[in-house]
N, C-alpha and C. Protein backbone atom coordinates (compact mmCIF):
# COMPACT_ATOMS: atom_id res chain seq x y z
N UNK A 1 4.60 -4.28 3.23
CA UNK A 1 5.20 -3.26 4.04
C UNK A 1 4.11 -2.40 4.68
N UNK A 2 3.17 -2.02 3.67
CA UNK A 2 2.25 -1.12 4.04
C UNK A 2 1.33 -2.03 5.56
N UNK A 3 0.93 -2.91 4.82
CA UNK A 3 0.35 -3.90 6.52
C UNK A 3 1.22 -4.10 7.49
N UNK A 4 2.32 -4.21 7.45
CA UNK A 4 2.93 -4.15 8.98
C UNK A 4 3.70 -2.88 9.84
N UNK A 5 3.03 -1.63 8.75
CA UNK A 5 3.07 -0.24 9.52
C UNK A 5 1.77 0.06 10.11
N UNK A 6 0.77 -0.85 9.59
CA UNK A 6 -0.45 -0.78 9.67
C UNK A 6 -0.37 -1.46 11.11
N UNK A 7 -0.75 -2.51 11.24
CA UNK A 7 -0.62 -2.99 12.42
C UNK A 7 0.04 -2.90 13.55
N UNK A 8 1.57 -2.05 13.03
CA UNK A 8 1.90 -1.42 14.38
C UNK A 8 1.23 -0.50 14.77
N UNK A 9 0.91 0.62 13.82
CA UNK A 9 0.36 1.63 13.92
C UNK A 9 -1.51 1.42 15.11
N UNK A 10 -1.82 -0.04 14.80
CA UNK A 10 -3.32 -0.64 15.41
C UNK A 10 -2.51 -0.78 16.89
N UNK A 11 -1.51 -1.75 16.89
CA UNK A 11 -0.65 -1.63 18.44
C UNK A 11 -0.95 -0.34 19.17
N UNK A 12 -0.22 0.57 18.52
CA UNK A 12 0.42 1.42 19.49
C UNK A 12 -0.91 2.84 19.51
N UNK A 13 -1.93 2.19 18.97
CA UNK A 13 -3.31 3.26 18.51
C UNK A 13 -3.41 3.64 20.35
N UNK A 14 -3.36 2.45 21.39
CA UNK A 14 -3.85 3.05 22.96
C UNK A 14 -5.26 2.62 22.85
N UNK A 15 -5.80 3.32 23.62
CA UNK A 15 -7.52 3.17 24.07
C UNK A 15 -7.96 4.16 23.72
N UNK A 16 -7.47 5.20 22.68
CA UNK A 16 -8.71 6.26 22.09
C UNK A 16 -9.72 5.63 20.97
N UNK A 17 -10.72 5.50 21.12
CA UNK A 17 -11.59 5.06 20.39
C UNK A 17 -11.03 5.82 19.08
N UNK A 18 -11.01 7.01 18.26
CA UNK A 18 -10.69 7.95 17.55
C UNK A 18 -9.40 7.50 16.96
N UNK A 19 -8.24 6.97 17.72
CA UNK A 19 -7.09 6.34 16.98
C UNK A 19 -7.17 4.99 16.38
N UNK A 20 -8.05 4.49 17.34
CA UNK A 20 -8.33 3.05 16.84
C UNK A 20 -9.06 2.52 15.70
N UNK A 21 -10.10 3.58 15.90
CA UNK A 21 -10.82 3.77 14.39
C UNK A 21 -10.40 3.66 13.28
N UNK A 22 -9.28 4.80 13.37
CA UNK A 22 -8.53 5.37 11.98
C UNK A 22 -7.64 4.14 11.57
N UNK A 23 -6.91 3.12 12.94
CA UNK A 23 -5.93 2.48 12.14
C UNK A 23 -6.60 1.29 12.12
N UNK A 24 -8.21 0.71 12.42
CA UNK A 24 -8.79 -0.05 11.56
C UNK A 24 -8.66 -0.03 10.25
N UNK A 25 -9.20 1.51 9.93
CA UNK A 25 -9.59 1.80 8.40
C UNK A 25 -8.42 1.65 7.73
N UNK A 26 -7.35 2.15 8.38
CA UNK A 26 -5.80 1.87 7.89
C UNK A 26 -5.69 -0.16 7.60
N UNK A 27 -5.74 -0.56 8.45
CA UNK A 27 -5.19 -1.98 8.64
C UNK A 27 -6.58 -2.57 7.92
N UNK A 28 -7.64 -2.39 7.22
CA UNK A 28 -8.63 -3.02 6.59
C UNK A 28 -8.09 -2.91 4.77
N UNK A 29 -7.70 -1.55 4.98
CA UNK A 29 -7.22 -1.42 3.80
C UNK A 29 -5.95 -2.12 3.36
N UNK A 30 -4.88 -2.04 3.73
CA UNK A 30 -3.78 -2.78 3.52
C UNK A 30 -3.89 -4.44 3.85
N UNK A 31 -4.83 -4.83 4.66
CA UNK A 31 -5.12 -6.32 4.29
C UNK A 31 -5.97 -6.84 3.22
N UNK A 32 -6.59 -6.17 2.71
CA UNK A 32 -7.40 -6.13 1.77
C UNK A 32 -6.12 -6.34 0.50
N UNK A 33 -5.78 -5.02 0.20
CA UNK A 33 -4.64 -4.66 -0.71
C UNK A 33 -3.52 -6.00 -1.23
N UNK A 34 -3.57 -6.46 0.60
CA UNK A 34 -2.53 -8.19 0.67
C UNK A 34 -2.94 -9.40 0.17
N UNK A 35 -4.06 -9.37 0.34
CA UNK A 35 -5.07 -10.26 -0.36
C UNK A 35 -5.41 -10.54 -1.48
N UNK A 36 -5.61 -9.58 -2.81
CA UNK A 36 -6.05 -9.01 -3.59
C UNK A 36 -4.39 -9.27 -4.31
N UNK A 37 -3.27 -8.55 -4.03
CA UNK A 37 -2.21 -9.29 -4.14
C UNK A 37 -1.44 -10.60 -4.57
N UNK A 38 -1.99 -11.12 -3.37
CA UNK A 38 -1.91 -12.82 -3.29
C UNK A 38 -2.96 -13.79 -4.40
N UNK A 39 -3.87 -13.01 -4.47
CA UNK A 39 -4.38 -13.51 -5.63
C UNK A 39 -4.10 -14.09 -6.93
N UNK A 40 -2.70 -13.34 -6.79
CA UNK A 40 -2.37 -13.20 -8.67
C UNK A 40 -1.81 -14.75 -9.11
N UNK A 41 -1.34 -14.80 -7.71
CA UNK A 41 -0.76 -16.53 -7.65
C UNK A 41 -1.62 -17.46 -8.37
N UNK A 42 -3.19 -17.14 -8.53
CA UNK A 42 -3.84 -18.27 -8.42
C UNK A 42 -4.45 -17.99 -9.78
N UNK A 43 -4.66 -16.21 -9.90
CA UNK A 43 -5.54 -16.24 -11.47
C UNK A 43 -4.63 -15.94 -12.03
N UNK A 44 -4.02 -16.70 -13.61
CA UNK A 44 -3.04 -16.17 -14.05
C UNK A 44 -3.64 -15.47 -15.33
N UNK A 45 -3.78 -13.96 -15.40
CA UNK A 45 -4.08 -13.12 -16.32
C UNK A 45 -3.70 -12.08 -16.34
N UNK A 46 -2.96 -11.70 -17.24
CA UNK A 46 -2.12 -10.37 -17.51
C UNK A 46 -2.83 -9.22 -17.46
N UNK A 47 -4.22 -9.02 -17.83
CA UNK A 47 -5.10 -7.97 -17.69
C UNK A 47 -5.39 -7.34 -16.08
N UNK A 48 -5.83 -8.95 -15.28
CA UNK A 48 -5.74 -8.62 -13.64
C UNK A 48 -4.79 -8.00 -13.28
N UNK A 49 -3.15 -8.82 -13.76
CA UNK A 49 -2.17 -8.33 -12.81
C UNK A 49 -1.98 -6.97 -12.90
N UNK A 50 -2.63 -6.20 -14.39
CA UNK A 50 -2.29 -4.95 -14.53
C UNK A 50 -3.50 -4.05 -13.57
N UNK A 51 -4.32 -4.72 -13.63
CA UNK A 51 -5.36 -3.65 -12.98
C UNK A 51 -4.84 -4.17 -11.03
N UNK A 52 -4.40 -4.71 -10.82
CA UNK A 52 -4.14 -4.86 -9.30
C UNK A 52 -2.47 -3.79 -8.74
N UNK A 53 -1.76 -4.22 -10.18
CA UNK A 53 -0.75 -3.69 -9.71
C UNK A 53 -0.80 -2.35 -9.99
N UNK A 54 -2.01 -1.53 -10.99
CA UNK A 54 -2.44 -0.04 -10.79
C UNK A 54 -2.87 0.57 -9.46
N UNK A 55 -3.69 -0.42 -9.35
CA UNK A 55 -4.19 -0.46 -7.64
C UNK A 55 -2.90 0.08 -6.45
N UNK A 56 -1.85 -0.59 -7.04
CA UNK A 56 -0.99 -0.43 -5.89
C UNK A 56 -0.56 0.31 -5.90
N UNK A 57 0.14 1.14 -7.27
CA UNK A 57 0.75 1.86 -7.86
C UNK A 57 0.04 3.21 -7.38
N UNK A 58 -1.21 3.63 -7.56
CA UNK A 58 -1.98 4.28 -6.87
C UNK A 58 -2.06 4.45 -5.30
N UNK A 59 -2.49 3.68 -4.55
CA UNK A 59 -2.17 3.57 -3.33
C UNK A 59 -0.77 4.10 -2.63
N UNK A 60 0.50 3.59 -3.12
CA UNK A 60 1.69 3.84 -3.31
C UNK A 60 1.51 5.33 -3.19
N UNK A 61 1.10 6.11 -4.20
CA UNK A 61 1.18 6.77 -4.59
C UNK A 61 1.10 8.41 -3.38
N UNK A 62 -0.66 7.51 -2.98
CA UNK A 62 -1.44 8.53 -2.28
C UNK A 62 -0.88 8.41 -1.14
N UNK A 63 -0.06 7.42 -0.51
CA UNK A 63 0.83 6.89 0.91
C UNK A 63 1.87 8.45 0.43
N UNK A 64 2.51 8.30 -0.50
CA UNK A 64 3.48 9.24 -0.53
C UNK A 64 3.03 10.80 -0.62
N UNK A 65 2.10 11.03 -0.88
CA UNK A 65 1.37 12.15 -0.98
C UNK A 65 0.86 12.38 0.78
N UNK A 66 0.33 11.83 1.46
CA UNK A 66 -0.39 11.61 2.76
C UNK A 66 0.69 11.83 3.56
N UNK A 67 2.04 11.25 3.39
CA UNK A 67 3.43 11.34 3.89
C UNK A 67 4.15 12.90 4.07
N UNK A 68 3.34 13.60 2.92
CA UNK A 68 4.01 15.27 3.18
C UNK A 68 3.83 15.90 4.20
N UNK A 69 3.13 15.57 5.54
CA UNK A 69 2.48 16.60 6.26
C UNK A 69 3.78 16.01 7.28
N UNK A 70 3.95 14.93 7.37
CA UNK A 70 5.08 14.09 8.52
C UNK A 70 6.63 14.75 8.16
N UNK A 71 6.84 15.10 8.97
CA UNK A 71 8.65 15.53 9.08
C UNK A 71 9.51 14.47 8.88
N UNK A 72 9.39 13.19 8.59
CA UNK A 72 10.28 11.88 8.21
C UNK A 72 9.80 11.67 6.53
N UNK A 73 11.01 12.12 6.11
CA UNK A 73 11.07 12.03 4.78
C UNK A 73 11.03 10.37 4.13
N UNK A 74 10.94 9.78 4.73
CA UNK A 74 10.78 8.08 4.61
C UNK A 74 9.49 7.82 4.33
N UNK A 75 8.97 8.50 4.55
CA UNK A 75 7.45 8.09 4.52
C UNK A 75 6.67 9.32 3.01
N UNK A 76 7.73 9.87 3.00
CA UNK A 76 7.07 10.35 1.50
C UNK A 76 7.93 9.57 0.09
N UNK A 77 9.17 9.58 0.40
CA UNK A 77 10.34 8.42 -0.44
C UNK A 77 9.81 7.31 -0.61
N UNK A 78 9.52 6.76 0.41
CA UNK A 78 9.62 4.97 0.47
C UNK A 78 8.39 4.68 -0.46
N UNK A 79 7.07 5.09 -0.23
CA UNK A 79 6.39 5.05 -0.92
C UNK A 79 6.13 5.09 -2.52
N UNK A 80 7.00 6.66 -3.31
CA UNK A 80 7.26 7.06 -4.12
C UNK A 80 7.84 6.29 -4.46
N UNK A 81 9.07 5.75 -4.33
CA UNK A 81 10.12 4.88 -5.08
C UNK A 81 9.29 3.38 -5.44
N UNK A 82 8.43 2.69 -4.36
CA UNK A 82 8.36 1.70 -4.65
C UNK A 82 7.03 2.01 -5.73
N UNK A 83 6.22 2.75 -5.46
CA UNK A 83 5.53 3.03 -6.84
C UNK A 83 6.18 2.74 -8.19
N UNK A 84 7.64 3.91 -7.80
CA UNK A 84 8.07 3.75 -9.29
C UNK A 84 8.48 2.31 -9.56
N UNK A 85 8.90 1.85 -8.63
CA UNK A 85 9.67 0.28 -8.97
C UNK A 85 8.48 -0.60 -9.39
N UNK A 86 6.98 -0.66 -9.28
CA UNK A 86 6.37 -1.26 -9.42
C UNK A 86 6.00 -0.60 -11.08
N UNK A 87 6.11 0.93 -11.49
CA UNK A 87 5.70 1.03 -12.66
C UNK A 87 7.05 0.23 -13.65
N UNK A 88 8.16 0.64 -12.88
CA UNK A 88 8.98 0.20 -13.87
C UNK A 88 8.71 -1.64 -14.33
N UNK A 89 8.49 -2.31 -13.15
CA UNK A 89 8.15 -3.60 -13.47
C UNK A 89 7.23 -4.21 -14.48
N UNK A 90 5.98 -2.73 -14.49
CA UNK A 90 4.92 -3.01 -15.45
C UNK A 90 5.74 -2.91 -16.96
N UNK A 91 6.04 -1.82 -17.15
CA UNK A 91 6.79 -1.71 -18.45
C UNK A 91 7.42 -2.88 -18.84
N UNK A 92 9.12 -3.59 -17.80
CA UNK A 92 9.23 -4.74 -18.47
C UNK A 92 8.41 -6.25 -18.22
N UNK A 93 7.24 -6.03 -17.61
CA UNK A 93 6.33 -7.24 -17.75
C UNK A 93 5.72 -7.11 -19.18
N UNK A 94 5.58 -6.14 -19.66
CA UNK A 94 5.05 -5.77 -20.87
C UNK A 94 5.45 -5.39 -22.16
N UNK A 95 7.00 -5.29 -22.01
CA UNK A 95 7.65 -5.05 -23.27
C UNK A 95 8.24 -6.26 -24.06
């Protein structure tokens, strides 16, 4: 989700050097994040999946935090919730 707000967000950046910048750093990060992700497919270790899906959980996190300054409450929610849905997943991956 996060990469294809990202990449619109690289779309619709225009020709300011200054916007374009930012939604590099944006769209480097969330492909990265996708990647890193996709990984889990291939190493199967319960220790990784926990430290990747902290990763996200975090990220998640700081998206929803970064989201307070924006007047669309979607963007502080959407984030938040799927955090939690990802902690809750840890718990029953682990119980």
């Amino acid at each position: 989700m996060s990469l294809g707000f990202s990449i619109e967000a690289y779309i619709k950046a225009g020709t300011s050097n200054n916007n374009r910048l930012n939604t590099k750093y944006i769209l480097a990060r969330s492909a990265a994040i996708v990647l890193v992700s996709m990984s889990t497919f291939i190493i199967h270790d319960a220790l990784y999946l926990l430290a990747i899906s902290l990763v996200i959980i975090l990220v998640h996190l700081g998206d929803g935090f970064a989201g307070i300054g924006f007047t669309n409450k979607v963007r502080i929610i959407g984030p938040w919730m799927t955090a939690l849905f990802h902690v809750i997943l840890l718990f029953w991956f682990y119980s």
